[in-house]
C-alpha atoms as a PDB file:
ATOM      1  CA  UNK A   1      14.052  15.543  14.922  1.00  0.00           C
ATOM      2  CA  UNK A   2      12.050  17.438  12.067  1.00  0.00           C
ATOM      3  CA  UNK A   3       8.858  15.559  11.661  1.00  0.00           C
ATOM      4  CA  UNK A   4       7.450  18.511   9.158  1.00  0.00           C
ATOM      5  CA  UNK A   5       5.653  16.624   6.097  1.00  0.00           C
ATOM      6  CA  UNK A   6       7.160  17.435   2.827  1.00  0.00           C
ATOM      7  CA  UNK A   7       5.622  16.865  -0.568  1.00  0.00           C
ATOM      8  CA  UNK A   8       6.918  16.506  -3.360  1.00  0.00           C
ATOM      9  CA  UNK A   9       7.228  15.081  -7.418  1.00  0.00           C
ATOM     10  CA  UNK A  10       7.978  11.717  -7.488  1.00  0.00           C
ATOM     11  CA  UNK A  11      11.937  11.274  -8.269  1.00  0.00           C
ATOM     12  CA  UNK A  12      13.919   9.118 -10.225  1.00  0.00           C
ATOM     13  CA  UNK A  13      15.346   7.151  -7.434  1.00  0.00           C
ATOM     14  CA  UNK A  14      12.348   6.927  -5.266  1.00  0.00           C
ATOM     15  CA  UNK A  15      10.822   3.311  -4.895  1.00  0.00           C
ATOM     16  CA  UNK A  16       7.782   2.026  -6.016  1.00  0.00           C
ATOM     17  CA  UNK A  17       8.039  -0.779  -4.147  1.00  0.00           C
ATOM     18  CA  UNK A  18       8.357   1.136  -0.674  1.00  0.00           C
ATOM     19  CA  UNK A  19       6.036   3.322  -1.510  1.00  0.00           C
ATOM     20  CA  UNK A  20       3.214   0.299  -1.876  1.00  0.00           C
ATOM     21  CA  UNK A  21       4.695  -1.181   0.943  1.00  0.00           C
ATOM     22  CA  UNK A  22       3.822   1.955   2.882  1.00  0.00           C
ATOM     23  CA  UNK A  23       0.475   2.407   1.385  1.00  0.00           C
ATOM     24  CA  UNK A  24      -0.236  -1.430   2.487  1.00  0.00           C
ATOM     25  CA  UNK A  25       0.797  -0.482   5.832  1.00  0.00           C
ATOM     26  CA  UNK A  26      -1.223   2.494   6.028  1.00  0.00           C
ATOM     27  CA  UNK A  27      -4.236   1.601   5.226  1.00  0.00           C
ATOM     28  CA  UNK A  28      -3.931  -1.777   6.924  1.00  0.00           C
ATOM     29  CA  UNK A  29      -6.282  -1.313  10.108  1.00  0.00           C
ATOM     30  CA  UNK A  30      -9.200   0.074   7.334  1.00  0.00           C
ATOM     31  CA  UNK A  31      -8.526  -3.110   5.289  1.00  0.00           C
ATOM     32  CA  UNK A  32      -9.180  -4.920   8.149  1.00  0.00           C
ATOM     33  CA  UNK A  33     -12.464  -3.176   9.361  1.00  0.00           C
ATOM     34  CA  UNK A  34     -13.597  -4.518   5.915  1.00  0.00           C
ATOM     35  CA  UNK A  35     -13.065  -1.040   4.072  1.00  0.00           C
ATOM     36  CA  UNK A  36     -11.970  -1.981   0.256  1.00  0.00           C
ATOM     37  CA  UNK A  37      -9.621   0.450  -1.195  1.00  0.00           C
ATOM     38  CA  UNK A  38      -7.989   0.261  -4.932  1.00  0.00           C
ATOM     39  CA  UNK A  39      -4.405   0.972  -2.461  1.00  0.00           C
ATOM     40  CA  UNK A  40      -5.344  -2.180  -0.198  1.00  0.00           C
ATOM     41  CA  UNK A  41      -5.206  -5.109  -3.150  1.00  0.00           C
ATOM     42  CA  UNK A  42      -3.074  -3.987  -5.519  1.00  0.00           C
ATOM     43  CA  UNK A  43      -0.356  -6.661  -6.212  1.00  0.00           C
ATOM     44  CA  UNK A  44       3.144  -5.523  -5.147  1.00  0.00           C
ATOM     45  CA  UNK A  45       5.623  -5.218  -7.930  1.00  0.00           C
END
């Protein structure tokens, strides 16, 4: 398995959605240290 990090534009069929989701998820254990982040509340759409 290739676990290489690619970047990239942002495509027409990529998700928003998912792509909060995994920013929520990411930054979830500095949320809960008390770190406030504009990523961390932002309302899901």
């Amino acid at each position: 398995m290739d676990s290489a990090i690619i970047i990239r534009d942002l495509q027409p069929g990529d998700s928003i959605a998912e792509m909060t989701r995994l920013l929520h998820a990411a930054y979830a254990g500095l949320a809960a240290m008390g770190f406030n982040y504009t990523r961390l509340t932002k309302a899901r759409m």
